[in-house]
PDB file of N, CA and C in Angstrom:
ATOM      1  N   UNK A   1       0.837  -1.182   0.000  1.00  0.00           N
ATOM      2  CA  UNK A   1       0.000   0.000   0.000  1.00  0.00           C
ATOM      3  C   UNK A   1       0.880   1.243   0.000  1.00  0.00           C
ATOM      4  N   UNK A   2       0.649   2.154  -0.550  1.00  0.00           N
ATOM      5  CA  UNK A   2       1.179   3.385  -1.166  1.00  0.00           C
ATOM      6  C   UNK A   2       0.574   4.563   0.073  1.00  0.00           C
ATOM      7  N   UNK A   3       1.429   5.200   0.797  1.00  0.00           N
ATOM      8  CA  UNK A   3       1.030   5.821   1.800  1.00  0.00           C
ATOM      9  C   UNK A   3       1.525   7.501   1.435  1.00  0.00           C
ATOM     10  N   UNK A   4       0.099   8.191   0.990  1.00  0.00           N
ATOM     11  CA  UNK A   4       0.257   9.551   0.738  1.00  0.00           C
ATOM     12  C   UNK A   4      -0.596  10.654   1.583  1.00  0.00           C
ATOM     13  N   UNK A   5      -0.314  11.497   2.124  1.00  0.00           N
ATOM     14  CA  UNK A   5      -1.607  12.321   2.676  1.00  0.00           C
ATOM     15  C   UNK A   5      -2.169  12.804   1.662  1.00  0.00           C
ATOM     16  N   UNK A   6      -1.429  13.155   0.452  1.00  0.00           N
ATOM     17  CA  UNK A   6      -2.380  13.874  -0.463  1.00  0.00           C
ATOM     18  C   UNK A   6      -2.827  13.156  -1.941  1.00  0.00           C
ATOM     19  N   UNK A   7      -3.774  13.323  -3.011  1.00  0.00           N
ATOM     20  CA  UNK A   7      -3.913  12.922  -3.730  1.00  0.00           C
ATOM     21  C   UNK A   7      -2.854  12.934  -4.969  1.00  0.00           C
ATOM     22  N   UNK A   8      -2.442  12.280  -5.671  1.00  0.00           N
ATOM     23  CA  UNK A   8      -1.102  12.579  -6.868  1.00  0.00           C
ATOM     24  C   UNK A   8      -1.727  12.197  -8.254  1.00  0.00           C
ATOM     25  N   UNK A   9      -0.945  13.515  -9.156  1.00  0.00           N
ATOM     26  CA  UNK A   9      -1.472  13.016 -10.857  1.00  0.00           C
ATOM     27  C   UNK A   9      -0.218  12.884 -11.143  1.00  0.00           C
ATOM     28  N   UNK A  10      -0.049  11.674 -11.764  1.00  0.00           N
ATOM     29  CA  UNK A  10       1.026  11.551 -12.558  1.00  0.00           C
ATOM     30  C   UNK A  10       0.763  11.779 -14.177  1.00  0.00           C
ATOM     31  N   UNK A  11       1.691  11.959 -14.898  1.00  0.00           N
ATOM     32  CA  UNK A  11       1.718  12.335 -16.317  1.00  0.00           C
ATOM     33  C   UNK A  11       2.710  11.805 -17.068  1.00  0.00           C
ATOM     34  N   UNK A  12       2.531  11.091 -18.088  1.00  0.00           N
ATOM     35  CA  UNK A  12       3.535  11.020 -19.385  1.00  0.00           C
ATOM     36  C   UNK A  12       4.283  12.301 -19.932  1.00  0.00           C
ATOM     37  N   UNK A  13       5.272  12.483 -20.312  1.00  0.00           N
ATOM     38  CA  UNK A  13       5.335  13.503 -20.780  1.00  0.00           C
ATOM     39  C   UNK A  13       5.983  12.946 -22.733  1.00  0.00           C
ATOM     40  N   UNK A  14       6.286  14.172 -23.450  1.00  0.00           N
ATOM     41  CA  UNK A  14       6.579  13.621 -24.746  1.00  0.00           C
ATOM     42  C   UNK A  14       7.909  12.660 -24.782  1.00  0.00           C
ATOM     43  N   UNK A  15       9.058  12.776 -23.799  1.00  0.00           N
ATOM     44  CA  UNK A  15       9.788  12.621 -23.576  1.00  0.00           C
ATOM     45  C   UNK A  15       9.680  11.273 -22.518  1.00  0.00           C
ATOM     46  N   UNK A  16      10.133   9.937 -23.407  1.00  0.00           N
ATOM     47  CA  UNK A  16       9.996   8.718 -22.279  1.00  0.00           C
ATOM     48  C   UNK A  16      10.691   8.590 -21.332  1.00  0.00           C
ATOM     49  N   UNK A  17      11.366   9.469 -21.149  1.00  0.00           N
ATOM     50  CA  UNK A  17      12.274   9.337 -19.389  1.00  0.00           C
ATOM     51  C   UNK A  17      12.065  10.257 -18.362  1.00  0.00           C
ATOM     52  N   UNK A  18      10.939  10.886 -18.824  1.00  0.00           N
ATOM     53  CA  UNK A  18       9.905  11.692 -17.784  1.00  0.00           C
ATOM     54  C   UNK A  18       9.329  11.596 -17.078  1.00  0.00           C
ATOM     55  N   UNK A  19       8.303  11.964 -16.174  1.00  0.00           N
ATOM     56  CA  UNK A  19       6.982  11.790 -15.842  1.00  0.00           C
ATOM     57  C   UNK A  19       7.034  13.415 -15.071  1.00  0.00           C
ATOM     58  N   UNK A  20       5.916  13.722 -15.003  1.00  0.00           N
ATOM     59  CA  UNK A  20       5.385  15.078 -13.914  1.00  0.00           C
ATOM     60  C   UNK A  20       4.642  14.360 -13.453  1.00  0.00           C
ATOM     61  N   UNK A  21       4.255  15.174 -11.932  1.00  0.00           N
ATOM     62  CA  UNK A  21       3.470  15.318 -10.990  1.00  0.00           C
ATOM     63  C   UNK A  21       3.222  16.255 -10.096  1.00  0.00           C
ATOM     64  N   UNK A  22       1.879  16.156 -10.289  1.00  0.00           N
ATOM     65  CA  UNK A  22       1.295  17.334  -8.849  1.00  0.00           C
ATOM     66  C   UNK A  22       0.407  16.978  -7.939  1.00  0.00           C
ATOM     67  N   UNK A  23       0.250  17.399  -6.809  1.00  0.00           N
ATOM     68  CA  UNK A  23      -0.933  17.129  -6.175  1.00  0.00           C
ATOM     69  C   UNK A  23      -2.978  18.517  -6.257  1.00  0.00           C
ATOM     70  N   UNK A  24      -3.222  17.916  -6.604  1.00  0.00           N
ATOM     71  CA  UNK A  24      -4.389  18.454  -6.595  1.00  0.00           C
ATOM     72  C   UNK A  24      -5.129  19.192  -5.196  1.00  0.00           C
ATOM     73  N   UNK A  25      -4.654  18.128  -4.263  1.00  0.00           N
ATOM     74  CA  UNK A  25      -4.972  18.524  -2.901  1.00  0.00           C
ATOM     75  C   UNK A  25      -3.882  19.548  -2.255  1.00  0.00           C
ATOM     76  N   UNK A  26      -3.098  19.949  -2.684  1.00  0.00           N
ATOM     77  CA  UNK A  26      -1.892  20.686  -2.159  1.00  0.00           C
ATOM     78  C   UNK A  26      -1.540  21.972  -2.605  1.00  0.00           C
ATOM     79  N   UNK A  27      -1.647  22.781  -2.732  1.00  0.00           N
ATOM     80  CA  UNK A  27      -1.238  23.747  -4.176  1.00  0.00           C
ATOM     81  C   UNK A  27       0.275  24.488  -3.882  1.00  0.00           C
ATOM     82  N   UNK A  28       0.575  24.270  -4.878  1.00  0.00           N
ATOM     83  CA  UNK A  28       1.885  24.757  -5.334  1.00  0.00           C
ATOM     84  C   UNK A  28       2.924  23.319  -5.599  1.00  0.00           C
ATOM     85  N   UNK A  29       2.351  22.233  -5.222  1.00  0.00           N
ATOM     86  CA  UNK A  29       3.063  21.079  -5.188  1.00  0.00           C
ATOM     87  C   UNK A  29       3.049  20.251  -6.485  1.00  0.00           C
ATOM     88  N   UNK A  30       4.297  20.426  -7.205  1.00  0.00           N
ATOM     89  CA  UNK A  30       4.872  19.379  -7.969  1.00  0.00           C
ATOM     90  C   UNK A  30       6.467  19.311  -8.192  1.00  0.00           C
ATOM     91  N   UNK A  31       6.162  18.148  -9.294  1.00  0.00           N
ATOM     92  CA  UNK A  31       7.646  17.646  -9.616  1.00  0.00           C
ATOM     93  C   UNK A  31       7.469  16.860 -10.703  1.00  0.00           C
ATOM     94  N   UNK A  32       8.865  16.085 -11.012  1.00  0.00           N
ATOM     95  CA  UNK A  32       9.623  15.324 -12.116  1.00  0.00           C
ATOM     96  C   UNK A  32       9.901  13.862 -11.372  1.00  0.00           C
ATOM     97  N   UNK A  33       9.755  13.059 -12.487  1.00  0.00           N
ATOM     98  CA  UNK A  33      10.073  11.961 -12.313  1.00  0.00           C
ATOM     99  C   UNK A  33      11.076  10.899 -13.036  1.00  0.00           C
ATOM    100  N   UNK A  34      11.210   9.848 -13.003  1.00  0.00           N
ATOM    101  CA  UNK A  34      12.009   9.052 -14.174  1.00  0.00           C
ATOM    102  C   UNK A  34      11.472   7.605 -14.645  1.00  0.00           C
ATOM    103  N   UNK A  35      10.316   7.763 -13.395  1.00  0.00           N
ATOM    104  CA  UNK A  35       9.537   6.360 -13.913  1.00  0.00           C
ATOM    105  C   UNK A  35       8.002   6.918 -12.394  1.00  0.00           C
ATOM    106  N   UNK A  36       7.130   6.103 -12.826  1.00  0.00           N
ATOM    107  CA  UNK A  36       5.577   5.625 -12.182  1.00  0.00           C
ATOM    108  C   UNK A  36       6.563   5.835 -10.710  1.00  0.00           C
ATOM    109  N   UNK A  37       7.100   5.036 -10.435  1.00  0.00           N
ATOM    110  CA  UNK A  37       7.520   4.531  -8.979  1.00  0.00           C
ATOM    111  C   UNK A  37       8.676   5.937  -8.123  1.00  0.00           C
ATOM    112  N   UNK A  38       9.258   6.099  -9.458  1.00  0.00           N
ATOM    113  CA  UNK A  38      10.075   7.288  -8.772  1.00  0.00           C
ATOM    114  C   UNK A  38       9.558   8.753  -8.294  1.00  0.00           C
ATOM    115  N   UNK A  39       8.068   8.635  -9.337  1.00  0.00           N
ATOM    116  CA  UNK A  39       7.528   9.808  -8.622  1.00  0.00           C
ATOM    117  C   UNK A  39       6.632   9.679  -7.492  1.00  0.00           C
ATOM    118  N   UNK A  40       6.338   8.825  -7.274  1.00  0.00           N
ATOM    119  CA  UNK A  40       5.571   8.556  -6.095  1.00  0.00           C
ATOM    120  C   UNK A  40       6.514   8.502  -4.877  1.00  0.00           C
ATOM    121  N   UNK A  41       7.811   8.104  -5.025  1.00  0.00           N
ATOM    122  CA  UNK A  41       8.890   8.551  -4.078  1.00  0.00           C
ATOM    123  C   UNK A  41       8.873   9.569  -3.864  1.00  0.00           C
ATOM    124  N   UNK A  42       9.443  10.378  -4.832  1.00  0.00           N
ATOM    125  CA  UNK A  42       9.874  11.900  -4.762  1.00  0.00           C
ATOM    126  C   UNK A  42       8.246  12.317  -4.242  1.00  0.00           C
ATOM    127  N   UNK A  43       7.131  12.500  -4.362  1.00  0.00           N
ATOM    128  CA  UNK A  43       5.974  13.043  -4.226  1.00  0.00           C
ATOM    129  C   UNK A  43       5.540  12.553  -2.634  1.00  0.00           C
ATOM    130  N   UNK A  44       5.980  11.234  -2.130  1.00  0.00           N
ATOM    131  CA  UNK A  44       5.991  10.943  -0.658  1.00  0.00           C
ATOM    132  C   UNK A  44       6.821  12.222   0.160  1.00  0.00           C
ATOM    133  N   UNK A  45       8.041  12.152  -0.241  1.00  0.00           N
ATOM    134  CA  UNK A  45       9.064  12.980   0.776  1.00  0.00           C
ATOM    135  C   UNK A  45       8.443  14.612   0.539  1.00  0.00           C
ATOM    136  N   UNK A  46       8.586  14.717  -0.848  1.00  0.00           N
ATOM    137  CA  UNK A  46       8.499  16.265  -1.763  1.00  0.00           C
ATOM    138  C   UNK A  46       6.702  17.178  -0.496  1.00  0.00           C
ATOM    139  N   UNK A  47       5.828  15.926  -0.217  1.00  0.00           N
ATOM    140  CA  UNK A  47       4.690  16.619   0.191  1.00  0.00           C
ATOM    141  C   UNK A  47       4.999  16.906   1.610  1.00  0.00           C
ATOM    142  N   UNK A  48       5.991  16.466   2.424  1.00  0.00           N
ATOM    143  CA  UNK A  48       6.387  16.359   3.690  1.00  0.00           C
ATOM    144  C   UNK A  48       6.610  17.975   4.086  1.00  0.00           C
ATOM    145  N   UNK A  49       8.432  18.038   2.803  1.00  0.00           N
ATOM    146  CA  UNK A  49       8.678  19.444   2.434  1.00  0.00           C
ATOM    147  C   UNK A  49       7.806  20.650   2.611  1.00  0.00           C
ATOM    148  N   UNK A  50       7.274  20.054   1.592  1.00  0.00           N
ATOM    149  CA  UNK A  50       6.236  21.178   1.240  1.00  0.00           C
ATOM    150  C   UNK A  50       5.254  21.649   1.723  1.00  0.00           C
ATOM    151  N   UNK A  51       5.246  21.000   2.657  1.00  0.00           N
ATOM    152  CA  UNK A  51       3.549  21.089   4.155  1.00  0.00           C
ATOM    153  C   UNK A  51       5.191  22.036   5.315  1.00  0.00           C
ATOM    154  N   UNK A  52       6.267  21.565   5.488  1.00  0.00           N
ATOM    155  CA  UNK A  52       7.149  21.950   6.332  1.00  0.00           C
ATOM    156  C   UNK A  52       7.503  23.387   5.839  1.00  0.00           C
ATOM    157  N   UNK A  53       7.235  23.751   4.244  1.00  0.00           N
ATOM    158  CA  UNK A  53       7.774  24.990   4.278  1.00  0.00           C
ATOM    159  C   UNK A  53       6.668  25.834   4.136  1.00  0.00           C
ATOM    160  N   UNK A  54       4.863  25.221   4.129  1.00  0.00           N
ATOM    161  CA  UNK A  54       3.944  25.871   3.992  1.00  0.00           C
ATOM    162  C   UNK A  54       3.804  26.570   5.758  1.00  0.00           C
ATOM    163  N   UNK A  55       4.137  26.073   6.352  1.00  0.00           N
ATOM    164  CA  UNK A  55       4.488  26.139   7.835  1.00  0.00           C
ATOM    165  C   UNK A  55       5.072  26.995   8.444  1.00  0.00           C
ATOM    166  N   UNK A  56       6.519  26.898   8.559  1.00  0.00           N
ATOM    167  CA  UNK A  56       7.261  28.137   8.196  1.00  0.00           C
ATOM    168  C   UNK A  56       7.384  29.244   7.662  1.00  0.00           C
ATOM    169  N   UNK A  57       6.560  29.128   6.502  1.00  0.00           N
ATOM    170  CA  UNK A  57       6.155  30.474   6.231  1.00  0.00           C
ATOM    171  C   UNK A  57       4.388  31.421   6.407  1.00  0.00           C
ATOM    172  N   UNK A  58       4.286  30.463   7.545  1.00  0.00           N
ATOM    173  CA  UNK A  58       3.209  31.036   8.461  1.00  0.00           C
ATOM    174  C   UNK A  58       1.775  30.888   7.008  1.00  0.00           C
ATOM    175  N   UNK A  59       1.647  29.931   6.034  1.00  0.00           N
ATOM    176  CA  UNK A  59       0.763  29.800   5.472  1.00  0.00           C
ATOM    177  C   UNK A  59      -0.016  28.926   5.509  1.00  0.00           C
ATOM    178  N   UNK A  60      -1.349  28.599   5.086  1.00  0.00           N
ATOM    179  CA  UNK A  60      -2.068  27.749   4.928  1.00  0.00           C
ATOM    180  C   UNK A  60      -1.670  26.330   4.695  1.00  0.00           C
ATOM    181  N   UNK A  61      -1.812  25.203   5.299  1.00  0.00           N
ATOM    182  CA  UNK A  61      -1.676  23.635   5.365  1.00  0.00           C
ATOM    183  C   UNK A  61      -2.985  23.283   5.261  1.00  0.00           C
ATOM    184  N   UNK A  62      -3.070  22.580   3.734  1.00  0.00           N
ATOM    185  CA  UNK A  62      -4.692  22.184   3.850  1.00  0.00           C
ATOM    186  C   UNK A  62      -4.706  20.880   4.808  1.00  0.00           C
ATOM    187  N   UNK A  63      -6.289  20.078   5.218  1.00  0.00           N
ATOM    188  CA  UNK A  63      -5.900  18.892   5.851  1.00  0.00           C
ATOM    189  C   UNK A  63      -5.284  17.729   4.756  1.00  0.00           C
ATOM    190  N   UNK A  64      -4.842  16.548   5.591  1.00  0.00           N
ATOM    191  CA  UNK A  64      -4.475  15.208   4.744  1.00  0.00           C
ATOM    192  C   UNK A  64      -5.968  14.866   4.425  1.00  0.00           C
ATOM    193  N   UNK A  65      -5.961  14.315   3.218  1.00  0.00           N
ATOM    194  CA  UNK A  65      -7.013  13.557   2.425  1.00  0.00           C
ATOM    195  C   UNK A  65      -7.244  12.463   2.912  1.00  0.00           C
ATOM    196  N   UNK A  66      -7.881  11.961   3.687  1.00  0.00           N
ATOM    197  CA  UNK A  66      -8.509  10.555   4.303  1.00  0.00           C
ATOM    198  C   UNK A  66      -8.191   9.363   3.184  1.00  0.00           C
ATOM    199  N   UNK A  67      -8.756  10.113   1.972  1.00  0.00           N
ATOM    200  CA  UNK A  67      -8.718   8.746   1.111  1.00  0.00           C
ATOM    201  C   UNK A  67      -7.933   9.288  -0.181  1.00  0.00           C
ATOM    202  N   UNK A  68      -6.550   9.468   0.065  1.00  0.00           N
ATOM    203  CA  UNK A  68      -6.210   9.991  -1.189  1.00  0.00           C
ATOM    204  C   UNK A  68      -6.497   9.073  -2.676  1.00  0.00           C
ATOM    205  N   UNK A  69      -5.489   9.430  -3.440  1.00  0.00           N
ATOM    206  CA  UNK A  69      -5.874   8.588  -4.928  1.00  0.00           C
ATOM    207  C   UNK A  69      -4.795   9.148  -5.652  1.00  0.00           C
ATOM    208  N   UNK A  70      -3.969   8.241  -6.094  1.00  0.00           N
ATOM    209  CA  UNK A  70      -2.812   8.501  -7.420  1.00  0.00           C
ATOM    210  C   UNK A  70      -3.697   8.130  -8.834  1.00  0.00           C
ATOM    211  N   UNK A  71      -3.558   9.173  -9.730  1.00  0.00           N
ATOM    212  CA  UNK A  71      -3.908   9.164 -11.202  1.00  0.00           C
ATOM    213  C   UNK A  71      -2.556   8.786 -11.853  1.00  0.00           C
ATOM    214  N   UNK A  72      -3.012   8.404 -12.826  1.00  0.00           N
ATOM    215  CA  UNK A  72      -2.015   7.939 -13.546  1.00  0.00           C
ATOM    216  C   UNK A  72      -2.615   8.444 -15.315  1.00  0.00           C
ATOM    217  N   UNK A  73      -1.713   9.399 -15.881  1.00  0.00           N
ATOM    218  CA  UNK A  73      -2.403  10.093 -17.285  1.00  0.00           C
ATOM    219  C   UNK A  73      -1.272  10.574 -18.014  1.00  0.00           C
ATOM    220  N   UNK A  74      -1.723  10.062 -19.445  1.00  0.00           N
ATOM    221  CA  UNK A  74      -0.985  10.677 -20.614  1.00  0.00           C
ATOM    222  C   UNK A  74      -1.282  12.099 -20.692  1.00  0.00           C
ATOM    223  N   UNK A  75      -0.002  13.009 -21.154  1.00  0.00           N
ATOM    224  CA  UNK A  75       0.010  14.160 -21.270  1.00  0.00           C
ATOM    225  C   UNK A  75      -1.361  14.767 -21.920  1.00  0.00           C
ATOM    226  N   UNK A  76      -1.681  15.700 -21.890  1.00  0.00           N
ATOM    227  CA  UNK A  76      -3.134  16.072 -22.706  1.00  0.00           C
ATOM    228  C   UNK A  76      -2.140  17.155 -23.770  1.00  0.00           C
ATOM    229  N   UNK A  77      -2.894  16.664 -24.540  1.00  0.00           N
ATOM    230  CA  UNK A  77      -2.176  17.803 -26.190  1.00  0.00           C
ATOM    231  C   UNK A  77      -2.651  19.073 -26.339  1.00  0.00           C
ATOM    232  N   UNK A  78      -1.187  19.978 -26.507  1.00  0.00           N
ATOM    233  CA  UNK A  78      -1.964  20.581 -26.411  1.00  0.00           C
ATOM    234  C   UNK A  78      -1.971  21.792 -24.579  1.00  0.00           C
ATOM    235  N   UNK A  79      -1.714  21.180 -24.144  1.00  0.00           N
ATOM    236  CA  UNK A  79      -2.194  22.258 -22.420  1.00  0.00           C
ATOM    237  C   UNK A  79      -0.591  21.393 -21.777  1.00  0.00           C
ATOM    238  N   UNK A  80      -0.595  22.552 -20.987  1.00  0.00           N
ATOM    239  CA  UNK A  80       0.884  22.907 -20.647  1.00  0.00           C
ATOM    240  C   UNK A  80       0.484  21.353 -19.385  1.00  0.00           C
ATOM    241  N   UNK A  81       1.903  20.401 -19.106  1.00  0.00           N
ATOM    242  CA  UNK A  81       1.855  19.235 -17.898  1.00  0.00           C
ATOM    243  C   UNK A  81       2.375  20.626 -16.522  1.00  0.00           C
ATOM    244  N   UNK A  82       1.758  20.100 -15.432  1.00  0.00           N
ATOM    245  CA  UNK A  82       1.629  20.795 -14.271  1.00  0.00           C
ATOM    246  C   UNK A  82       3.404  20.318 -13.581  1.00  0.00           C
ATOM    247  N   UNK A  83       3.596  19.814 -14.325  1.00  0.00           N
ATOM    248  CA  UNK A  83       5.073  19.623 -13.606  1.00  0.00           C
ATOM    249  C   UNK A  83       5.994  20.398 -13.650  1.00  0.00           C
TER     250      UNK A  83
END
């Protein structure tokens, strides 16, 4: 089981040694990947960060998502990847 507080989209990008990701539930949160598995790494630690520096800078921390959900999606043509 895949343990995230927040929800994750992953993306193809044109480029096969890619991937983006963001969280939907988080804002301002994304990144790069090099495979399915590596971004869900980087997106485990990366949301930790990113709740630690939403913190620190005395801003908004939404709550953890009870039931998050990883997407998994080919780039859309056309509209800029959120990564």
């Amino acid at each position: 089981m895949v343990e995230l507080p927040y929800s994750l989209v992953i993306e193809a990008t044109e480029d096969p040694d890619f991937f983006g990701f963001f969280s939907p539930d988080l804002e301002g949160f994304t990144g790069v990947g090099h495979s399915i598995e590596d971004c869900i790494y980087r997106a485990r630690w990366g949301m930790e960060d990113h709740v630690r520096t939403l913190r620190e800078h005395g801003l908004p921390v939404p709550p953890r998502n009870p039931e998050p959900t990883i997407v998994i999606r080919n780039e859309r043509k056309g509209e800029l990847t959120a990564a």
